[in-house]
Protein backbone atom coordinates (compact mmCIF):
# COMPACT_ATOMS: atom_id res chain seq x y z
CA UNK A 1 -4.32 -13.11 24.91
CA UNK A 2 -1.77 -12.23 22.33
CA UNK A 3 -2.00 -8.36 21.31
CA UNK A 4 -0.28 -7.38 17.82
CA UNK A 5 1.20 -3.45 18.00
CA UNK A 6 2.74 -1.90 15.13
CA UNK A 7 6.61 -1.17 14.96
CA UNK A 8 7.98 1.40 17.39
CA UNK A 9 9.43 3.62 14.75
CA UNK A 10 5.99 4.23 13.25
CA UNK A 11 3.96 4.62 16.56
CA UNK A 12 6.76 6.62 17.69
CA UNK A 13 6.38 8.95 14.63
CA UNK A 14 2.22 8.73 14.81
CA UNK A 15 2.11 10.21 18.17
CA UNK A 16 5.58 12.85 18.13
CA UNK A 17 3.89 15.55 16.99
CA UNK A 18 0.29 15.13 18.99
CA UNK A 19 2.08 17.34 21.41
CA UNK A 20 3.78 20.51 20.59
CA UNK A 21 6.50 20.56 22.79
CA UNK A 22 9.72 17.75 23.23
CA UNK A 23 8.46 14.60 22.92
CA UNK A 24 10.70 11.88 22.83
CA UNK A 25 8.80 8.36 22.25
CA UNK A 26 11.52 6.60 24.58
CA UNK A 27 10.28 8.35 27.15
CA UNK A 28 7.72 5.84 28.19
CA UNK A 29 6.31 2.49 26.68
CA UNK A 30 4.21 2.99 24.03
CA UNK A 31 3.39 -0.37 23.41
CA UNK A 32 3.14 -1.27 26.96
CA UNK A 33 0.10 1.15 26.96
CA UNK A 34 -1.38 0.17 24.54
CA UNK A 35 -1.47 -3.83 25.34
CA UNK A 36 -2.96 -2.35 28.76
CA UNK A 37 -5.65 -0.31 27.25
CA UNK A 38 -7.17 -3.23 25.15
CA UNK A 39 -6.49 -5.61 27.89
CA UNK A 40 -8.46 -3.70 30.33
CA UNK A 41 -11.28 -3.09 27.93
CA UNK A 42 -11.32 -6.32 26.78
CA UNK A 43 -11.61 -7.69 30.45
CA UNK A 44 -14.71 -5.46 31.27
CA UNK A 45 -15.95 -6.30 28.11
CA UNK A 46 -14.86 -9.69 26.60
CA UNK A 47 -15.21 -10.28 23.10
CA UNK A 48 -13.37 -11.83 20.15
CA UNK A 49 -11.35 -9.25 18.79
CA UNK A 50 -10.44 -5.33 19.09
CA UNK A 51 -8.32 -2.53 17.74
CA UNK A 52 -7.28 0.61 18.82
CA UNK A 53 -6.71 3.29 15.64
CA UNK A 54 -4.82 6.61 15.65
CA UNK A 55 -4.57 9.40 12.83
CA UNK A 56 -1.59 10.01 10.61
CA UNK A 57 -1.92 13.52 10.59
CA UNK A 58 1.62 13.50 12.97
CA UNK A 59 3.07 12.21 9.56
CA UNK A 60 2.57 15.22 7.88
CA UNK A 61 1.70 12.94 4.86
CA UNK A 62 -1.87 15.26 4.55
CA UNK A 63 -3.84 17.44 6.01
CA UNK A 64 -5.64 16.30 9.37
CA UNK A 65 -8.83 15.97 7.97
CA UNK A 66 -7.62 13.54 5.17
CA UNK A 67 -5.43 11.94 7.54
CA UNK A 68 -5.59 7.50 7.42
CA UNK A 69 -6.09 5.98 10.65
CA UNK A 70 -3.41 3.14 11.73
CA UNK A 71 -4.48 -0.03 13.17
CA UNK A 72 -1.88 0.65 16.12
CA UNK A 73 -2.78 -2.30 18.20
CA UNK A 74 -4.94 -5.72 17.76
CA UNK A 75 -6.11 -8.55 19.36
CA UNK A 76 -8.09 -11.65 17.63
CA UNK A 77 -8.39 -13.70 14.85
CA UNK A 78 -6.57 -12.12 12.01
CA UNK A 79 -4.79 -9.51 14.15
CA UNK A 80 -1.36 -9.82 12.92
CA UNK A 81 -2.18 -9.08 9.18
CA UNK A 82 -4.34 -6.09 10.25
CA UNK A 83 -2.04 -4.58 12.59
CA UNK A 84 -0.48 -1.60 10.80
CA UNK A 85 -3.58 -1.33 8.27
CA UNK A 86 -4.19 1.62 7.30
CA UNK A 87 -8.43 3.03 6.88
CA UNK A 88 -9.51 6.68 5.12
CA UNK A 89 -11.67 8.47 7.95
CA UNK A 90 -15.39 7.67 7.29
CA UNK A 91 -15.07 4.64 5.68
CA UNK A 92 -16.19 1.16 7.82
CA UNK A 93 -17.98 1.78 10.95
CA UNK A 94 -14.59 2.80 12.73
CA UNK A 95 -13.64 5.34 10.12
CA UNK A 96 -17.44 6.94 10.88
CA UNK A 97 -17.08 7.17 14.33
CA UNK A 98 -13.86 8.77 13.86
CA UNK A 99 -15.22 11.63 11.57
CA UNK A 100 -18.52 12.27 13.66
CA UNK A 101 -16.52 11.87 17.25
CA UNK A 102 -19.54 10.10 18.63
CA UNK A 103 -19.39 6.56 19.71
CA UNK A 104 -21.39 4.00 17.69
CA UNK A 105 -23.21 0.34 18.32
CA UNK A 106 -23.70 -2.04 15.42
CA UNK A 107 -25.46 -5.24 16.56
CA UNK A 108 -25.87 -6.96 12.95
CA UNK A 109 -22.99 -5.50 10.42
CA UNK A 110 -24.33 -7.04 7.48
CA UNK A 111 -27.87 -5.19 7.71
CA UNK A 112 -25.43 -1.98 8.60
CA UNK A 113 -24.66 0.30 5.44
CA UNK A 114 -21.40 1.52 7.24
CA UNK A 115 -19.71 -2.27 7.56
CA UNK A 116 -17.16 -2.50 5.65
CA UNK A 117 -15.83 -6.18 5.10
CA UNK A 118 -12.57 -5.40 3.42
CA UNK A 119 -10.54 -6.92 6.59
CA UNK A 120 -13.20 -9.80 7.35
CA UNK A 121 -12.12 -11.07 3.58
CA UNK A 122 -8.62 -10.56 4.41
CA UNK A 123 -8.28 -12.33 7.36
CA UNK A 124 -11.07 -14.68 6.85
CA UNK A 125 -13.10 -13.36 9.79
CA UNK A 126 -16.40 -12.64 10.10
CA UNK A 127 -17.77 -9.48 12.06
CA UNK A 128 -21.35 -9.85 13.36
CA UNK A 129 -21.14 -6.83 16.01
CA UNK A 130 -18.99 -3.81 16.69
CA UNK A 131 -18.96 -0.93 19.13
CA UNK A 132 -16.71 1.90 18.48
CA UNK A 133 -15.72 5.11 20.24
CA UNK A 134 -13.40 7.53 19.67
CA UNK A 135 -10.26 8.94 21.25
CA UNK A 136 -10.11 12.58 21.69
CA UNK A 137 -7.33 14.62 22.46
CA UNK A 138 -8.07 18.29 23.91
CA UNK A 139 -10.94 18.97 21.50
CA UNK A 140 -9.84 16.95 18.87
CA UNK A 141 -10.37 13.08 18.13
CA UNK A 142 -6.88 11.88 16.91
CA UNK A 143 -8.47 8.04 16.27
CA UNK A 144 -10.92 5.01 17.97
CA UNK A 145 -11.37 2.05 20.00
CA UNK A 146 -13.52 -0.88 18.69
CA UNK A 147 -14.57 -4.48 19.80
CA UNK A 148 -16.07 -7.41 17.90
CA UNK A 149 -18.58 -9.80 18.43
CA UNK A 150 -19.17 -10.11 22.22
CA UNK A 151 -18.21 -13.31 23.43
CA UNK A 152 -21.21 -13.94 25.83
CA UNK A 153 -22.80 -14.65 22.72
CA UNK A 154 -25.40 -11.82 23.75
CA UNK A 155 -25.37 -8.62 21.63
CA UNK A 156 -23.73 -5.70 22.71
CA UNK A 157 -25.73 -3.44 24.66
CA UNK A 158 -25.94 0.53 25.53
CA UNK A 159 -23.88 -0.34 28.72
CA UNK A 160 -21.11 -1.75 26.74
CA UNK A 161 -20.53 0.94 25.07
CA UNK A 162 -20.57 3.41 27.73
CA UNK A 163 -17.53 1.06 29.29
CA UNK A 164 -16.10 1.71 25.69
CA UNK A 165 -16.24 5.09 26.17
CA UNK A 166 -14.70 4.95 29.30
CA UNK A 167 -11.68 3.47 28.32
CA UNK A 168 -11.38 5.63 25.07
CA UNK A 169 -10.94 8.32 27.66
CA UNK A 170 -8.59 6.36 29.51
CA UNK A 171 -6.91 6.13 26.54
CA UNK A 172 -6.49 9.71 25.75
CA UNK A 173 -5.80 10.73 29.21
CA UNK A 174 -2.86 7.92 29.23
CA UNK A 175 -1.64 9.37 26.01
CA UNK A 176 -1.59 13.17 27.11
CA UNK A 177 -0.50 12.00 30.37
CA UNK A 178 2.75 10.60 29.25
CA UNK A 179 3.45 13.85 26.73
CA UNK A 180 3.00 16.15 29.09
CA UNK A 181 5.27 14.37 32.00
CA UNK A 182 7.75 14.45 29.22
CA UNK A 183 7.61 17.56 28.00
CA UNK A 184 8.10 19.12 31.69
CA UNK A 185 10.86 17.06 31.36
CA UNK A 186 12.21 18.47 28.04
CA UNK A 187 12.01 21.56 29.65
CA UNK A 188 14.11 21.34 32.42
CA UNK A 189 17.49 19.97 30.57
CA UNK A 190 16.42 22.56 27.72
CA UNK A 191 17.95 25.96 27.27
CA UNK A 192 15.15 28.73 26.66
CA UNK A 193 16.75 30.45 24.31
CA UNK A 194 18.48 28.10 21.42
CA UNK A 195 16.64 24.78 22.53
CA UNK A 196 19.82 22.84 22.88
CA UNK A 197 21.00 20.98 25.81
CA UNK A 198 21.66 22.86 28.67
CA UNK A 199 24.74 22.50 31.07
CA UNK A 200 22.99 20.21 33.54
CA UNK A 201 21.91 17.96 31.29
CA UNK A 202 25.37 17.86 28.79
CA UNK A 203 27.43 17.09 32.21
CA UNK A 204 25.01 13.83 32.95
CA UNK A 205 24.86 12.75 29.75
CA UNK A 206 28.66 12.64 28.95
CA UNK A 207 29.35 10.47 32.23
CA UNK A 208 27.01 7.99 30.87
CA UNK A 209 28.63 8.39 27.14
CA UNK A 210 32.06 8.22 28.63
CA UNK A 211 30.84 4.72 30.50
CA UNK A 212 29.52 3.46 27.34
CA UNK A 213 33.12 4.63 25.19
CA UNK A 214 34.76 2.44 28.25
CA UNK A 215 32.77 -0.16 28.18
CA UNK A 216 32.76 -0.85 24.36
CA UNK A 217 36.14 0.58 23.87
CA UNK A 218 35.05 2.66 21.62
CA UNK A 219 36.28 6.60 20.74
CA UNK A 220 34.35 9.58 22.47
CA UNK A 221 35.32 13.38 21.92
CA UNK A 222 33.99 17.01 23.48
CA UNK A 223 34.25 19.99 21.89
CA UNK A 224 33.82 23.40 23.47
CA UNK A 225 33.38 26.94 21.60
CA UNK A 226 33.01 30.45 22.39
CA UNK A 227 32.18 33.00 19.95
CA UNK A 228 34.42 35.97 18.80
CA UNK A 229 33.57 39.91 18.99
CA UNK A 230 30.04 38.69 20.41
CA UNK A 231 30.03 41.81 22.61
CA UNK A 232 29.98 43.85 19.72
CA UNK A 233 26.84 42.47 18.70
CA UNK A 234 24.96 43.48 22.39
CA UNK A 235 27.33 46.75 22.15
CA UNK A 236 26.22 48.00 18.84
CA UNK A 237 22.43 46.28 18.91
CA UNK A 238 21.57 45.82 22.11
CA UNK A 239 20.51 42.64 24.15
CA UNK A 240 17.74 41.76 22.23
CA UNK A 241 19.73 41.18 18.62
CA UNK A 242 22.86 39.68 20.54
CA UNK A 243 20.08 37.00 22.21
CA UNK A 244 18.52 36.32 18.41
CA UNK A 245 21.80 35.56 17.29
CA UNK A 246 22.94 33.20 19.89
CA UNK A 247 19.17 31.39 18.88
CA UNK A 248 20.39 31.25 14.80
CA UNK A 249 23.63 29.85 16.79
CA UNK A 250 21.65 27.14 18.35
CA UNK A 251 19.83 26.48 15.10
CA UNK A 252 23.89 25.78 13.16
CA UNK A 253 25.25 23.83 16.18
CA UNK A 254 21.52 21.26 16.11
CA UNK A 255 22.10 20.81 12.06
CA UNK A 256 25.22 19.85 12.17
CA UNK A 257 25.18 17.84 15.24
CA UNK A 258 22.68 16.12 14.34
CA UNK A 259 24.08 14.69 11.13
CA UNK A 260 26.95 13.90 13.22
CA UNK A 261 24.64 11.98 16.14
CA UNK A 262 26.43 14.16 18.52
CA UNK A 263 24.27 15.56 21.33
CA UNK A 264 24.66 19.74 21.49
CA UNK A 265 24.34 21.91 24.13
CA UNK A 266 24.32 25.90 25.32
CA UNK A 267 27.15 25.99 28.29
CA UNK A 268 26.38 29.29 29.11
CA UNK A 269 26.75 32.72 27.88
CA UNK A 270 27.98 32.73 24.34
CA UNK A 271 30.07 29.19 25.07
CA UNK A 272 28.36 25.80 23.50
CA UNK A 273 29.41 22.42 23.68
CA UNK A 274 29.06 19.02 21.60
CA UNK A 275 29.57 15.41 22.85
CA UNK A 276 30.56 12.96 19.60
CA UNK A 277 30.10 9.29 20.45
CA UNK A 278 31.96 7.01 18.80
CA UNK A 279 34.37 9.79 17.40
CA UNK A 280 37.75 10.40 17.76
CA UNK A 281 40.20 13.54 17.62
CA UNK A 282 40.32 13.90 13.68
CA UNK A 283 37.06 13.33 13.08
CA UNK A 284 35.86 15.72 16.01
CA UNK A 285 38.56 18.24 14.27
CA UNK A 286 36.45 18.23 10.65
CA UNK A 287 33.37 18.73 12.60
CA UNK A 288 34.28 21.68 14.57
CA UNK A 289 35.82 23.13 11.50
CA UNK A 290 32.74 22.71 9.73
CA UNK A 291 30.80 24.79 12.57
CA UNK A 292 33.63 27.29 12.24
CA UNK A 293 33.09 27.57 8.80
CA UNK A 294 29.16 28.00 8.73
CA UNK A 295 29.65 30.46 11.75
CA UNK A 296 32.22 32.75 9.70
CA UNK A 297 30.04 32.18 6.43
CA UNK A 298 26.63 33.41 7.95
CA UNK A 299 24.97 36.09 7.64
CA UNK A 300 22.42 36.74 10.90
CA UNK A 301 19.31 38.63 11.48
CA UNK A 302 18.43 37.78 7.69
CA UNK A 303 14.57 39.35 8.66
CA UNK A 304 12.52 40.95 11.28
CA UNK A 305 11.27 38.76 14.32
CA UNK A 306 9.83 39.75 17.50
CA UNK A 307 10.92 43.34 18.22
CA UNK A 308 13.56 43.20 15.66
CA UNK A 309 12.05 45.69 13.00
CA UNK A 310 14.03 44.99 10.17
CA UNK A 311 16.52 42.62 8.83
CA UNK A 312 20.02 43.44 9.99
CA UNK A 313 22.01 40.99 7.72
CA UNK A 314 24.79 40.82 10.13
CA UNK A 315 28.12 39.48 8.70
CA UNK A 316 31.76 39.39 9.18
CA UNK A 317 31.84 39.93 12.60
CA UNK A 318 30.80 36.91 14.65
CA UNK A 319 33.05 34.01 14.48
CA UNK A 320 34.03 31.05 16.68
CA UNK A 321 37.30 29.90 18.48
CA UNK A 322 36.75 25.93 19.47
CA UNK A 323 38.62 23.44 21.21
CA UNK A 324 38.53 19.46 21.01
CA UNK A 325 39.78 16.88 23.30
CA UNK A 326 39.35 13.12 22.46
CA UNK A 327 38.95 10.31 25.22
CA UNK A 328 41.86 8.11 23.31
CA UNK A 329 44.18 10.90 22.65
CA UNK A 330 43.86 12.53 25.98
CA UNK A 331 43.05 10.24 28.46
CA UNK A 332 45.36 8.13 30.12
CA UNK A 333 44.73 5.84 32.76
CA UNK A 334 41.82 4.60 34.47
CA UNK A 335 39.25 6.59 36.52
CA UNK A 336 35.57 6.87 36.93
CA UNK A 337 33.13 8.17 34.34
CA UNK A 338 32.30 11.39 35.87
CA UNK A 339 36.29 12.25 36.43
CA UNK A 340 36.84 11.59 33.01
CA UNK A 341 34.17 13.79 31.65
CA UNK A 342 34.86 16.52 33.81
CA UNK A 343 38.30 16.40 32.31
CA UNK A 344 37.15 16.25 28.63
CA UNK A 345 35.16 19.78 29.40
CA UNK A 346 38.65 20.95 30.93
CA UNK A 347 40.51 19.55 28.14
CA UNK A 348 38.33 21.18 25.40
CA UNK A 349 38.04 24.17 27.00
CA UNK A 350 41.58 24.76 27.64
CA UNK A 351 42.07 24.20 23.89
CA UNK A 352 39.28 26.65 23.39
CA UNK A 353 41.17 29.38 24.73
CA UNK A 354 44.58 28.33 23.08
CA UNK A 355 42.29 29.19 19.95
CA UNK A 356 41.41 32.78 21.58
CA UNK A 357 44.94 33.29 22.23
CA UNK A 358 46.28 32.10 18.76
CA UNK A 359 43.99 34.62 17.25
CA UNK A 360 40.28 33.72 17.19
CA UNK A 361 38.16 32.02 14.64
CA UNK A 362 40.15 28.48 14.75
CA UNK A 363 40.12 24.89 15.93
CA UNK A 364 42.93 23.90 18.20
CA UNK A 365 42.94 19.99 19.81
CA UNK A 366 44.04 19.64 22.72
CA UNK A 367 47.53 18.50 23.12
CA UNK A 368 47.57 18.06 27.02
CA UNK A 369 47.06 14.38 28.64
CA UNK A 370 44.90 13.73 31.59
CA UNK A 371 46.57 11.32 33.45
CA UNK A 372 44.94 9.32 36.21
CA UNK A 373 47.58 7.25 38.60
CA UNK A 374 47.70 3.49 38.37
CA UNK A 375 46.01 2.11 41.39
């Protein structure tokens, strides 16, 4: 049985936001699920077609109760040109069961004043039977699970739905399930405070970049900062103002990172790091110039947070010395990928504090070589 699913960008970007905390779609197969789910239901319950919907409302296209509901996943006649259809909540049997959250039954669709044969004149289909029920998601239904015309050629029945109902529970469970694992997971390579990387996690990832940059033979740089006259911050405002501004920190370093597809992280302290794939010493350079830059041009505690009472409109005292080593420019040699990372941290950092030494509030690149003896 061939099951149509919707692109992964879009089901990624239907179900991000169902859960408040890090999701990342990669984190588990989506449209592996999915298949299952109807699959399953479809085995219990064998009939020619079936859909599973979910809500937009993750889109942030409207407001959740004017959200449209996706056809995410279909099987049957017609499936491929409905797949990634789009329905406005109480409209056609599924969109009703959606709005009410109560499961429905339809034995004859045409004598049924909530059919609506829009799709059947698409795809040249025609409905004679649905059951419906929808998926809910702590409290809230985020979308439905339908099957057409029952292939026994007997009617649907009360039983058949209650197997429906089952699996729309399955699916929500599967669903929460999988954001919740993940976002455990987010948590742990997270740092509390700014909601970068943490150390752990930037030391893993940049073997597995640096085995990538080998493999393609491709550039890969590291830079490492440490902020200026940060003391004075804790000194002057205590603890709780010097912790806000390493936060509005984290918030710089994630913009710009980001537009670079570099992967940012909190090292410790007041010292962050950035990994650039695919980038090499002079690029790496302009980008750790532009975070010196926005660091020495900001102006922090701009309003009152969480036992902050006022705005403080810091400025002019918080800067940033960096340092940048490049895996062309200062590698030599070959080694493994953990070695080589290790040294990149080294590298950067010992440029880092070259930039301390030279004065503060600079970039400096690193002008040592690692180099690893031929074997």
């Amino acid at each position: 049985m061939r099951i149509n699913v919707i692109p992964k960008q879009l089901l990624d970007k239907l179900l991000a936001t169902k859960q408040e905390h890090g999701y990342r779609p990669e984190s588990f197969d989506l449209k592996g699920m999915l298949k299952g789910i109807l699959l399953q239901a479809n085995r219990f319950v064998p009939s020619e077609s079936g859909s599973i919907l979910i809500d937009d409302s993750a889109l942030g296209r409207r407001l959740p109760d004017a959200g449209l509901l996706y056809f995410v996943a279909c099987f049957g006649k017609g499936s491929a040109a409905v797949t990634g259809a789009t329905l406005a909540p109480g409209l056609g049997i599924a969109g009703s069961t959606y709005s009410s959250g109560r499961p429905y039954i339809s034995k004859q669709v045409m004598q049924d004043s909530r059919f609506y044969p829009k799709f059947d004149k698409m795809t040249k289909y025609e409905t004679q039977s649905i059951i419906c029920a929808p998926i809910k998601m702590r409290g809230g239904v985020i979308g439905v699970i339908e099957l057409i015309n029952k292939l026994s050629g007997i009617n649907y029945a009360k039983g058949d739905l209650t197997l429906l109902k089952i699996f729309a529970e399955y699916t929500s469970t599967l669903i929460q399930n999988a954001l919740d694992a993940k976002s455990y997971g987010e948590l742990s390579i997270r740092d509390n405070l700014t909601g970068l990387y943490n150390d752990r996690y930037i030391f893993d990832r940049l073997e597995k970049e640096v085995s990538t940059a080998l493999r393609k033979k491709t550039g890969l740089s590291v830079v490492f900062m440490d902020l200026d006259r940060f003391k004075e911050i804790n000194d002057s405002h205590g603890h709780l103002v010097g912790s806000r501004v390493l936060t509005e920190i984290g918030h710089i370093l994630f913009a710009v990172t980001r537009k670079a597809n570099g992967i940012a992280a909190r090292y410790g302290g007041d010292e962050f790091t950035a990994i650039l794939p695919d980038k090499d010493i002079e690029w790496a350079a302009e980008y750790a110039e532009k975070i010196r830059m926005t660091i020495e041009d900001c102006t922090f505690i701009t309003r009152k947070s969480r036992g902050i009472k006022k705005a403080l409109d810091i400025s002019g005292i918080i800067t940033a010395s960096l340092g940048v080593a490049s895996l062309r420019t200062n590698i030599e040699g070959k080694g493994s990928a953990k070695v080589i990372g290790d040294s990149l941290i080294r590298l950067a950092d010992a440029a880092m504090y070259q930039s301390k030494t030279d004065g503060k509030n600079r970039v400096t690149l690193a002008r040592k070589r690692f180099v690893f003896p031929a074997s």
